[in-house]
C-alpha atoms as a PDB file:
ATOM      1  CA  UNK A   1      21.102  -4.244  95.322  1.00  0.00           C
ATOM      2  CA  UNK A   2      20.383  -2.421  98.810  1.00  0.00           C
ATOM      3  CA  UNK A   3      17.308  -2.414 100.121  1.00  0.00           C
ATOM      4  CA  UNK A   4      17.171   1.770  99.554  1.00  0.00           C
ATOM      5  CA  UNK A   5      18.504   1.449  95.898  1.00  0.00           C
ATOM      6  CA  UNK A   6      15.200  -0.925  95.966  1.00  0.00           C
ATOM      7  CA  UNK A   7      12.889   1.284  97.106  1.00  0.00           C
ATOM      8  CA  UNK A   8      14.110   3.722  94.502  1.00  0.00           C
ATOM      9  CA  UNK A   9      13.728   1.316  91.644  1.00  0.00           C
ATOM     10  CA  UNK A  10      10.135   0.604  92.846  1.00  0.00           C
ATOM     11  CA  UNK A  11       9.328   4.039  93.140  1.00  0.00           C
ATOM     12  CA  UNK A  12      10.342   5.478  89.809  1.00  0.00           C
ATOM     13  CA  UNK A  13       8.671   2.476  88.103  1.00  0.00           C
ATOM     14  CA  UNK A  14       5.421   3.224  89.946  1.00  0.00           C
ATOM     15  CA  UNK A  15       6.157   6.951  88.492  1.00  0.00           C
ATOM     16  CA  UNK A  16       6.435   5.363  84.929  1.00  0.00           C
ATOM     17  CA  UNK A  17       3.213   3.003  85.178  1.00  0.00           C
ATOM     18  CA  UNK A  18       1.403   6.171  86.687  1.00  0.00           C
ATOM     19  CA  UNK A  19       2.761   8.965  84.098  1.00  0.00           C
ATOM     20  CA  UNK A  20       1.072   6.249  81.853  1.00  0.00           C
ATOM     21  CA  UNK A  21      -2.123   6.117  83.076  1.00  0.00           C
ATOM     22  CA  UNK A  22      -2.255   9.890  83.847  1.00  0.00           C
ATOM     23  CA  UNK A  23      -1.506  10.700  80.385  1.00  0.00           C
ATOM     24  CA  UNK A  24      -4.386   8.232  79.117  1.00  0.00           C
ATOM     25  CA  UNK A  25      -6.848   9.791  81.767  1.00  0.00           C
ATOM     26  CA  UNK A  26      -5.793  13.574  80.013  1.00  0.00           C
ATOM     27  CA  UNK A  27      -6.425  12.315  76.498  1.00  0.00           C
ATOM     28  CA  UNK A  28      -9.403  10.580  77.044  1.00  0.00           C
ATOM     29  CA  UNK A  29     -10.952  11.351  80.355  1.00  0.00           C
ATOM     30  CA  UNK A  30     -11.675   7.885  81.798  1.00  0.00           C
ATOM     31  CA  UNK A  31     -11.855   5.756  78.949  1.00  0.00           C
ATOM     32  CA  UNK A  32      -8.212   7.093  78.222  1.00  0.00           C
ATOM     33  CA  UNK A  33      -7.600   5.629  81.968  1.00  0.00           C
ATOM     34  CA  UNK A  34      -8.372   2.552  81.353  1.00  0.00           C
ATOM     35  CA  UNK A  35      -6.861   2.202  77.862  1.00  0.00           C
ATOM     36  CA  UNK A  36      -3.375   3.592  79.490  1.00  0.00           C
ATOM     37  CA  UNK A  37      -4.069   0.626  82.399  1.00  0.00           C
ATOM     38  CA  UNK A  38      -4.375  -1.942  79.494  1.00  0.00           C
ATOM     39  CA  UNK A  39      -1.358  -1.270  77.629  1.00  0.00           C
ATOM     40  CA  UNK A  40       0.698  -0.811  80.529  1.00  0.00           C
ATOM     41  CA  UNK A  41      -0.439  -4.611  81.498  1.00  0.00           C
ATOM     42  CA  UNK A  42       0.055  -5.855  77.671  1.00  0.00           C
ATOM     43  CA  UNK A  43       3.704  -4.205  77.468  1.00  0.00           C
ATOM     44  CA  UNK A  44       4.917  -5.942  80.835  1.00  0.00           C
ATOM     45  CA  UNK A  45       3.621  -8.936  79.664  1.00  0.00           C
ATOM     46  CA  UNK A  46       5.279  -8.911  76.215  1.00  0.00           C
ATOM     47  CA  UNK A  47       8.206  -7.270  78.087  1.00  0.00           C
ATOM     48  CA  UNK A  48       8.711 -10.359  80.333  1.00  0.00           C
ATOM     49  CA  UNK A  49       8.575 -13.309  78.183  1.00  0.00           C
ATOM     50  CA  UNK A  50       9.935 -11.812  75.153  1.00  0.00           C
ATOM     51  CA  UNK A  51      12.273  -8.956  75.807  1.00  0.00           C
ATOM     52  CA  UNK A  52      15.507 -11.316  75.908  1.00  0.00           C
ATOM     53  CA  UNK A  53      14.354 -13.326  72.016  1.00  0.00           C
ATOM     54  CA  UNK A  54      13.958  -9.755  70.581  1.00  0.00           C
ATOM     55  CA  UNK A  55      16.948  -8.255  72.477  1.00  0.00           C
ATOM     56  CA  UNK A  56      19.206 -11.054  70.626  1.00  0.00           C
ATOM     57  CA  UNK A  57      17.136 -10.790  67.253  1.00  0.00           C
ATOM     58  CA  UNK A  58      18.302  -7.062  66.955  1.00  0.00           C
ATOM     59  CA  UNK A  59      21.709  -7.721  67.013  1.00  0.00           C
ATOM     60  CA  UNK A  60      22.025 -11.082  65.300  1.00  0.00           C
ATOM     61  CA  UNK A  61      23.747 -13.153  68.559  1.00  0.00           C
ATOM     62  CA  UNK A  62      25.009 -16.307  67.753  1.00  0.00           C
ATOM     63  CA  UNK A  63      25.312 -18.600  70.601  1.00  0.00           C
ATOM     64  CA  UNK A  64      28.382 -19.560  72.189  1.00  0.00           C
ATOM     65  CA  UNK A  65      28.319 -23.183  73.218  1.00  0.00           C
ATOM     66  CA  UNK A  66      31.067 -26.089  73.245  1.00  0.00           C
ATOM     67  CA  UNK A  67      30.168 -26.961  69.965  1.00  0.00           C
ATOM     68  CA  UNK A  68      29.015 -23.377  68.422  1.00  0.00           C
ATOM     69  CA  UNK A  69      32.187 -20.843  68.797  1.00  0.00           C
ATOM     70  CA  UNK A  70      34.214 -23.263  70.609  1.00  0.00           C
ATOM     71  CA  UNK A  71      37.255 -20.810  71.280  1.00  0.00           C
ATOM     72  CA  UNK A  72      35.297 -18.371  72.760  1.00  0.00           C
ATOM     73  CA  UNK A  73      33.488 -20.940  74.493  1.00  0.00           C
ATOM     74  CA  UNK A  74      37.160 -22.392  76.483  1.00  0.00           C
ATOM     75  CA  UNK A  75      38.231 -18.963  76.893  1.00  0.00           C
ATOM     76  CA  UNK A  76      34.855 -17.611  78.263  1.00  0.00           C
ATOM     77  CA  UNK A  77      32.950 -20.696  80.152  1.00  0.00           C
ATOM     78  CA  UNK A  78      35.374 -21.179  82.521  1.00  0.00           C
ATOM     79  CA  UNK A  79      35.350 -17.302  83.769  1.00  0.00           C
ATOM     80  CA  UNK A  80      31.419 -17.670  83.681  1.00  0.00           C
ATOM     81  CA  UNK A  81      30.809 -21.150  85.835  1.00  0.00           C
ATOM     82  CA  UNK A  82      33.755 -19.990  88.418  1.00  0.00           C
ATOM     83  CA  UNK A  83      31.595 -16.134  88.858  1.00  0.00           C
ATOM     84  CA  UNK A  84      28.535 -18.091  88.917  1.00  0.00           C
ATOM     85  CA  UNK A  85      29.610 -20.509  91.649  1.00  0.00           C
ATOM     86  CA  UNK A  86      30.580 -17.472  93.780  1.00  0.00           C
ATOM     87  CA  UNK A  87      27.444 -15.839  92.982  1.00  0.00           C
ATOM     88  CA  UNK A  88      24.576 -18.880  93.450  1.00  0.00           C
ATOM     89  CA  UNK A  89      23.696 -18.204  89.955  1.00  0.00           C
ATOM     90  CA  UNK A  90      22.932 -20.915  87.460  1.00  0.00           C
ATOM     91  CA  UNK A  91      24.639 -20.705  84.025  1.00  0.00           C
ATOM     92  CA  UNK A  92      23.388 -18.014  82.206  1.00  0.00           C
ATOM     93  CA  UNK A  93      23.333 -18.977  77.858  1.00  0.00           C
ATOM     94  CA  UNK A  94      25.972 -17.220  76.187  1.00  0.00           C
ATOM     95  CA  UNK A  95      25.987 -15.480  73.013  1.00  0.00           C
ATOM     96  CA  UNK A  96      28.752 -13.288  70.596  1.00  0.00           C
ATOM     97  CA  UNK A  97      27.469 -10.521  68.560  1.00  0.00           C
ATOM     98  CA  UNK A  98      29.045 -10.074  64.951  1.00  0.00           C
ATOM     99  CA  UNK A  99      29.988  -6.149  65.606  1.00  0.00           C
ATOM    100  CA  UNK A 100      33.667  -4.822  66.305  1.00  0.00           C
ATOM    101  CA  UNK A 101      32.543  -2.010  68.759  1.00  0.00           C
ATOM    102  CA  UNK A 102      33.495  -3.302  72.328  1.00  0.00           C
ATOM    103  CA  UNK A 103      30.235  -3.933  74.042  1.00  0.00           C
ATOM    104  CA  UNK A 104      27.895  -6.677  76.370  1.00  0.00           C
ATOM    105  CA  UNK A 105      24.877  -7.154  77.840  1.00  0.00           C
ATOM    106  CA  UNK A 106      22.774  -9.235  80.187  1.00  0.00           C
ATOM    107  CA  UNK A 107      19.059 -10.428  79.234  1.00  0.00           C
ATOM    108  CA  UNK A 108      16.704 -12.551  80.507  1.00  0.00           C
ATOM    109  CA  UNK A 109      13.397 -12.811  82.905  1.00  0.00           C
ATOM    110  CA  UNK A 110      15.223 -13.934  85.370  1.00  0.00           C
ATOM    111  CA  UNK A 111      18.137 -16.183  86.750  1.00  0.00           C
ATOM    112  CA  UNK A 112      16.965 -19.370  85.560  1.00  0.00           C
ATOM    113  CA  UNK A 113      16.214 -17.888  82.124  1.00  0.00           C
ATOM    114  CA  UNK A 114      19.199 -15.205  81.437  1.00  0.00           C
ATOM    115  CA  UNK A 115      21.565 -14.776  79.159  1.00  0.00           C
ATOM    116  CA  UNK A 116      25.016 -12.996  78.535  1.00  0.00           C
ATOM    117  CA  UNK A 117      26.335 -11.202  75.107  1.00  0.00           C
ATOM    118  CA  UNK A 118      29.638  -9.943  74.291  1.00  0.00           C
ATOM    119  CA  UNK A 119      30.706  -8.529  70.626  1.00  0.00           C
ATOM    120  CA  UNK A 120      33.742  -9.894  69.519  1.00  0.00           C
ATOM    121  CA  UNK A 121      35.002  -6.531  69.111  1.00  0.00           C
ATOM    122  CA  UNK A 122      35.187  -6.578  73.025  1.00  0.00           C
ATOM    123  CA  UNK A 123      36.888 -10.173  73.110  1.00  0.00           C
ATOM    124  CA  UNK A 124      39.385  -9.143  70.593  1.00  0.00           C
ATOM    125  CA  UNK A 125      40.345  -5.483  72.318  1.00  0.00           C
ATOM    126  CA  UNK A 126      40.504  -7.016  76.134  1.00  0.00           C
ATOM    127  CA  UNK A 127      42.711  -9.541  78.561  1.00  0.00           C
ATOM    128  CA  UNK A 128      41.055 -12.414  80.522  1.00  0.00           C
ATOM    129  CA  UNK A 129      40.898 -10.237  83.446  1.00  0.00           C
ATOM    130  CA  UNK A 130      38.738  -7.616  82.006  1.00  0.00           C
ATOM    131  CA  UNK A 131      36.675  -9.585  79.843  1.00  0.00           C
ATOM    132  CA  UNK A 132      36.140 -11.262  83.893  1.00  0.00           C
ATOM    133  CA  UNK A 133      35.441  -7.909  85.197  1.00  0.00           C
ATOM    134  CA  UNK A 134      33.171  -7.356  82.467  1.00  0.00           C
ATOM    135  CA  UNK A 135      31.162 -10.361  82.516  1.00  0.00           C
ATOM    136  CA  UNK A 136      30.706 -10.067  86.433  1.00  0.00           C
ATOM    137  CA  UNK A 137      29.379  -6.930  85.775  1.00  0.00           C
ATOM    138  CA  UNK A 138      26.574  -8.337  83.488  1.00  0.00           C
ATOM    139  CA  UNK A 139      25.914 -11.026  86.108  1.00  0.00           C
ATOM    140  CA  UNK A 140      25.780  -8.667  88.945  1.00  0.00           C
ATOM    141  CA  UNK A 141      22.409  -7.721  86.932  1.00  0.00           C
ATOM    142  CA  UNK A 142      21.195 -11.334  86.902  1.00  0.00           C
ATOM    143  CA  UNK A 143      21.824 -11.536  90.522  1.00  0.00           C
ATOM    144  CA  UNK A 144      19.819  -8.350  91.371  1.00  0.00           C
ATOM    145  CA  UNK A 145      17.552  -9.588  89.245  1.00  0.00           C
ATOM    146  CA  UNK A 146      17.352  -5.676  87.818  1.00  0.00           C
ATOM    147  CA  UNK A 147      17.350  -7.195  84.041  1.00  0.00           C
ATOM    148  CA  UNK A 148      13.618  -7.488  83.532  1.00  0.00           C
ATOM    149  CA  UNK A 149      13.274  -3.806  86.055  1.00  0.00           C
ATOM    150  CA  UNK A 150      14.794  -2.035  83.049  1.00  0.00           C
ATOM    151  CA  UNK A 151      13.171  -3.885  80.465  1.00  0.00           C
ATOM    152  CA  UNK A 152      10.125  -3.474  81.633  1.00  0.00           C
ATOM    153  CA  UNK A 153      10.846   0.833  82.640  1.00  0.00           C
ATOM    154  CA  UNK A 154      12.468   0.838  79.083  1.00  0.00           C
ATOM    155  CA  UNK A 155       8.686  -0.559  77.676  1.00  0.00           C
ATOM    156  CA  UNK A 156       6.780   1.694  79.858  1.00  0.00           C
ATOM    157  CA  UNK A 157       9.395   4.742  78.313  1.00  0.00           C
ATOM    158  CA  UNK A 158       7.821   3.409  74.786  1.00  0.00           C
ATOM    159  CA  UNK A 159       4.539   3.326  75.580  1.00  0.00           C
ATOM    160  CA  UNK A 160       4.658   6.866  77.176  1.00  0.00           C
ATOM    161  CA  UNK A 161       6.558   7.955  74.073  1.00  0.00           C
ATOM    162  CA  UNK A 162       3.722   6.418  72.052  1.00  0.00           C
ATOM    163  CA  UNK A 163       0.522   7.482  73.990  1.00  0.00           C
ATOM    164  CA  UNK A 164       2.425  11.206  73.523  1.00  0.00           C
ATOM    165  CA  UNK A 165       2.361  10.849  69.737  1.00  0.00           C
ATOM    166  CA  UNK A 166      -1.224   9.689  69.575  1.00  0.00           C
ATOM    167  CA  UNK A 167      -2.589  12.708  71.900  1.00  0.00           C
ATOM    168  CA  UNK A 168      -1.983  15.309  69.584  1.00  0.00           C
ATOM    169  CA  UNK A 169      -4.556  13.858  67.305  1.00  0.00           C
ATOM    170  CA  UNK A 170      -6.720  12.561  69.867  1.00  0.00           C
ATOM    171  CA  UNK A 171      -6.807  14.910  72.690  1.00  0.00           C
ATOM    172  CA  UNK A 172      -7.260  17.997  70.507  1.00  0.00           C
ATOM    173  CA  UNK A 173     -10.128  16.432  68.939  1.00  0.00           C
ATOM    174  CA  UNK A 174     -11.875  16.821  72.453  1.00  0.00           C
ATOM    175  CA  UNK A 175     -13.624  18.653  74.976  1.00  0.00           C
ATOM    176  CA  UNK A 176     -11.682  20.076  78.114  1.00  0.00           C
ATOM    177  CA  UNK A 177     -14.694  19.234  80.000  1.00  0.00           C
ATOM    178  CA  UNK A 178     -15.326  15.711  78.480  1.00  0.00           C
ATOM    179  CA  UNK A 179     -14.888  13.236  81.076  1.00  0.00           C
ATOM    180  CA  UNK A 180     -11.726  15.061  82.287  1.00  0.00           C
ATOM    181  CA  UNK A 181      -9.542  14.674  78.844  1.00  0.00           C
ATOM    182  CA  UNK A 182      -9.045  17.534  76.873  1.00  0.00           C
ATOM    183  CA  UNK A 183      -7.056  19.101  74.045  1.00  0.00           C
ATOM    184  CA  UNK A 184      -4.733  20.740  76.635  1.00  0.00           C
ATOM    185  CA  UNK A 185      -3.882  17.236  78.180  1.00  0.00           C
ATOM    186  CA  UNK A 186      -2.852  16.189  74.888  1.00  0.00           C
ATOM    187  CA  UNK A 187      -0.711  18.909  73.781  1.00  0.00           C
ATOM    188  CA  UNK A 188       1.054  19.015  77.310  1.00  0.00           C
ATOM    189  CA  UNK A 189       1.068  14.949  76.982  1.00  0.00           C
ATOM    190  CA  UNK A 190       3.008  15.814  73.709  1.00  0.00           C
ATOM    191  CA  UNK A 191       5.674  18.157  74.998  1.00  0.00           C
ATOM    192  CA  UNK A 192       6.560  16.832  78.427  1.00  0.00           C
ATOM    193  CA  UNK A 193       5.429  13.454  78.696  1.00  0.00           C
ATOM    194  CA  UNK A 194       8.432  11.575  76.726  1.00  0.00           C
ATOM    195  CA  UNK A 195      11.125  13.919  78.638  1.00  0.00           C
ATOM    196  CA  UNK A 196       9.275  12.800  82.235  1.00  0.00           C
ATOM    197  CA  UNK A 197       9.739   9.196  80.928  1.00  0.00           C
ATOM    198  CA  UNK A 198      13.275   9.391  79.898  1.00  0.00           C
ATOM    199  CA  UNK A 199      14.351  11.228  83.154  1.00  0.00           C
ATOM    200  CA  UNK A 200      12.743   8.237  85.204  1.00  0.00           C
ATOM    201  CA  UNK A 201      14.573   6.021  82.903  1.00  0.00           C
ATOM    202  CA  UNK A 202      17.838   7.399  83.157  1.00  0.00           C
ATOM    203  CA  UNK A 203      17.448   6.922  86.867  1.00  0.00           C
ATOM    204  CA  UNK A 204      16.633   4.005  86.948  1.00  0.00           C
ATOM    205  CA  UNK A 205      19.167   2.575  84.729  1.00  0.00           C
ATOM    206  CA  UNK A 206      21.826   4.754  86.822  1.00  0.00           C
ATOM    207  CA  UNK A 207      21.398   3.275  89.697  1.00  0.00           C
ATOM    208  CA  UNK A 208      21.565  -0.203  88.534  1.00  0.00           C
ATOM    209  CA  UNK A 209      24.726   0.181  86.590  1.00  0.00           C
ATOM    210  CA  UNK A 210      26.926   1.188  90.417  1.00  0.00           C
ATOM    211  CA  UNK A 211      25.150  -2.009  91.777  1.00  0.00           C
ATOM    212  CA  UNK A 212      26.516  -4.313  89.323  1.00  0.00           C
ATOM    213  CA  UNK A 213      30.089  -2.502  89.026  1.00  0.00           C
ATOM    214  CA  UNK A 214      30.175  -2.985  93.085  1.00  0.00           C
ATOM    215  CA  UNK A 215      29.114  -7.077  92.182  1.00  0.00           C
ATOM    216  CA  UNK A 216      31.649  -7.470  89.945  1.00  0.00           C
ATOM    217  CA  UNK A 217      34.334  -5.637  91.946  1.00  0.00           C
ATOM    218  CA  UNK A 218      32.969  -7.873  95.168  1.00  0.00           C
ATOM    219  CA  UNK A 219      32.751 -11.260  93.414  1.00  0.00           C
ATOM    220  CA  UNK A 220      36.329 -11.052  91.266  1.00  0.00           C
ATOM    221  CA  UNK A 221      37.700  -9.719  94.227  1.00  0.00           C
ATOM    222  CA  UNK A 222      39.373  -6.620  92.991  1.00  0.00           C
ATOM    223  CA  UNK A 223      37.701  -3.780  90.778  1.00  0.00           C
ATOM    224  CA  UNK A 224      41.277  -3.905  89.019  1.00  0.00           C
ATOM    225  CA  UNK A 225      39.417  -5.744  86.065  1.00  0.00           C
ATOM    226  CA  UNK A 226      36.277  -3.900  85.390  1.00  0.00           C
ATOM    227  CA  UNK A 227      38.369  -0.318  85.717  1.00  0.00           C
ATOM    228  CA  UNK A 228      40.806  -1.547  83.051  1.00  0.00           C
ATOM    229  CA  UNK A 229      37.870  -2.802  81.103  1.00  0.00           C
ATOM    230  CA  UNK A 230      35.698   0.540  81.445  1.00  0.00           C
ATOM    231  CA  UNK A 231      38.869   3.061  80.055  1.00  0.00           C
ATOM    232  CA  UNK A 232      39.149   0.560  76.928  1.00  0.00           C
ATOM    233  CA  UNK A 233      35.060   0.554  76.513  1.00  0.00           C
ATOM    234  CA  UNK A 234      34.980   4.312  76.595  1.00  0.00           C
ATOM    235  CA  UNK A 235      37.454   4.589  74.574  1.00  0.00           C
ATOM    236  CA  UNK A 236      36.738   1.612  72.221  1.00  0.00           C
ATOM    237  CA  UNK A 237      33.196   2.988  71.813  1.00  0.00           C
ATOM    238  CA  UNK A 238      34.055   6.577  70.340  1.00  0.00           C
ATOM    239  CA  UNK A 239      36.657   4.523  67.726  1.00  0.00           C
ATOM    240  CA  UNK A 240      34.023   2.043  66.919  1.00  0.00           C
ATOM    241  CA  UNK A 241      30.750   3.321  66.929  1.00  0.00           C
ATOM    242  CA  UNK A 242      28.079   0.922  67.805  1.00  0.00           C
ATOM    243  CA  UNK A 243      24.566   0.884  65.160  1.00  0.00           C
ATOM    244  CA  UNK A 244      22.258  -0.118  68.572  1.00  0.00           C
ATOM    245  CA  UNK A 245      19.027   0.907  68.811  1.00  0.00           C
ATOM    246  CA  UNK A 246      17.734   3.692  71.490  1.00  0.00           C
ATOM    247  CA  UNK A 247      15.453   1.383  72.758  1.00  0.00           C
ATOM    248  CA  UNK A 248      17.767  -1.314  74.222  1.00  0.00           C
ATOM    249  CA  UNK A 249      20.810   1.320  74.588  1.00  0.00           C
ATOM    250  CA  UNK A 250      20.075   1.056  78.629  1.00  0.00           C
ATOM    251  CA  UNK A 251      21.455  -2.742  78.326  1.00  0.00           C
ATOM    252  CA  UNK A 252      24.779  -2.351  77.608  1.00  0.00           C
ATOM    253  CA  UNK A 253      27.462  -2.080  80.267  1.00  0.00           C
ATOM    254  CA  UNK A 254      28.433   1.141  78.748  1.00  0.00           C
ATOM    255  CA  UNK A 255      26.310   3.822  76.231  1.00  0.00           C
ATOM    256  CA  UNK A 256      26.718   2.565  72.520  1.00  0.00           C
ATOM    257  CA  UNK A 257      28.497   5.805  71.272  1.00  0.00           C
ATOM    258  CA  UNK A 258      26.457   6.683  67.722  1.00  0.00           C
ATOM    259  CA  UNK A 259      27.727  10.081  67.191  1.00  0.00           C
ATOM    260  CA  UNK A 260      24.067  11.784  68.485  1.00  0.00           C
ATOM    261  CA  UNK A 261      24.637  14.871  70.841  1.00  0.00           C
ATOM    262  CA  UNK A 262      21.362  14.429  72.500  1.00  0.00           C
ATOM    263  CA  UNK A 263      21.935  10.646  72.949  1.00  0.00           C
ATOM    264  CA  UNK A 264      24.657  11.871  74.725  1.00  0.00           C
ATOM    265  CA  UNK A 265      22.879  14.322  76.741  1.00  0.00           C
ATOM    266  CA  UNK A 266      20.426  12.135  77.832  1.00  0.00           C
ATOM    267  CA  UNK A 267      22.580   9.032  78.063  1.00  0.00           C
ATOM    268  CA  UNK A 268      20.862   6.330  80.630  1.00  0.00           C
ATOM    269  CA  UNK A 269      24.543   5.549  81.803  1.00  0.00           C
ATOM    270  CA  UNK A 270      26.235   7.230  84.750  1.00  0.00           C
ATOM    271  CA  UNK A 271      30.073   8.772  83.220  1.00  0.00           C
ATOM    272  CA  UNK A 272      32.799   6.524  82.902  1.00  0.00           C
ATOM    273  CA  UNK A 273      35.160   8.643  84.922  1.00  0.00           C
ATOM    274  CA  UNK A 274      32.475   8.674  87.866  1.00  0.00           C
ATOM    275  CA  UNK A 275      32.012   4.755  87.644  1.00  0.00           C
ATOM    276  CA  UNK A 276      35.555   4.552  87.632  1.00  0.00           C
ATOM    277  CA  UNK A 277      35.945   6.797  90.751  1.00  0.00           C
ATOM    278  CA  UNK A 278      33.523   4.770  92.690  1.00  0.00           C
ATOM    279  CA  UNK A 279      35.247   1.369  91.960  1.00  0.00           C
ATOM    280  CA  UNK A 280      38.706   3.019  93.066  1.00  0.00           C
ATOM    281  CA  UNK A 281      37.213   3.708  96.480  1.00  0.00           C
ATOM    282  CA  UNK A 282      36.254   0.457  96.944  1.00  0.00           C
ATOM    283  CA  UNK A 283      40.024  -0.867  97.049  1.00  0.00           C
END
């Protein structure tokens, strides 16, 4: 990831942990402060040790090993250790997900502790070379190490979403002038608090998803792959829709498709057809 794409990253989480404690500070005056400050630390922490367990858990990943799905193993492990060699990355775990919509993610902490899952709807509908392009892709986020970034924005987004609930009962149950919370910060908590968080979200995941199509164009060493393997995911996704929850939607290489217009409105993917356009330009 550049250095500027960095400094972005940085700064929009710094706009999530602060929308957190400002909302905390306008339900509850200082007190609220303190409580936002609290469960901003607890959700990081459970966000970095246990975001990649409960990421897998959701979608019931079965490992892919040389004894556990074999085939897949031989057809995938190879593609895996030779990116992984080119990138300096150790060898991520692999897992298959039991769901026919064409899909993958990347999880994990960090390098030493990552992980990779496919659906076999995605092994079944692609060729080697896009199933490369695609995996690249998901280890271009290892290698920025941008997997925990969005789990942890994608925790803060919950906990914004959840302090926002809460201050309708809370902050109205105030006085304006007691230490500085109010019934007005909890109503406007209410209306534009979870749209601020989303917005910094969506940014954030943006920007991350062109830095790991530009990996996995760089370290294949054509975008031929991942362009092939975007048109079939686009189109795979509206065929197949995927049941994936909101919460871990940003994962995915592209936006699980469930049929919700204001999903789609506010997806936290960048269009296929600009993704596409950028990986042209880099032939």
């Amino acid at each position: 990831m550049t250095s500027a794409n960095t400094l972005r990253t940085v700064l929009l989480l710094g706009l999530l942990s602060g929308l957190l404690l400002f909302g905390g500070q306008m339900i509850a005056g200082r007190s609220g402060l303190f409580l936002g400050l609290a469960l901003a630390v607890a959700m990081n922490f459970v966000s970095y040790f246990f975001s990649e367990k409960i990421a897998l858990s959701i979608y019931s990943a079965q490992p892919v090993t040389p004894s556990v799905n074999r085939d897949i193993y031989y057809r995938v492990g190879p593609m895996v250790e030779n990116l992984c060699r080119r990138m300096g990355l150790p060898m991520p775990k692999l897992w298959v997900i039991p769901e026919e919509s064409p899909n993958a993610f990347a999880t994990g902490r960090n390098p030493s502790h990552s992980s990779v899952a496919f659906t076999h709807g995605l092994l079944e509908l692609m060729d080697d070379a896009e199933v490369e392009g695609v995996i690249a892709h998901e280890l271009g986020h290892v290698l920025h190490r941008d997997i925990l970034t969005s789990s942890i924005a994608a925790t803060l987004g919950a906990a914004i979403t959840s302090l926002a609930q809460l201050s309708w009962f809370f902050g109205m149950r105030r006085d304006d002038d007691d230490e500085g919370g109010g019934g007005w910060g909890g109503l406007l908590m209410l209306i534009l608090a979870p749209i601020a968080a989303m917005l910094i979200q969506m940014a954030i995941s943006r920007t991350r998803e062109y830095a790991a199509d530009a990996a996995a164009a760089k370290y294949t060493g054509t975008p031929q792959g991942l362009i092939a393997a975007l048109r079939k995911l686009e189109s795979g996704s509206h065929r197949l829709p995927m049941d994936a929850s909101p919460a871990t939607a940003h994962m995915f290489i592209i936006q699980p498709f469930t049929g919700q217009s204001l999903m789609r409105l506010f997806s936290t993917h960048p269009s296929t057809e600009e993704r596409i356009a950028r990986l042209q330009a880099l032939r």
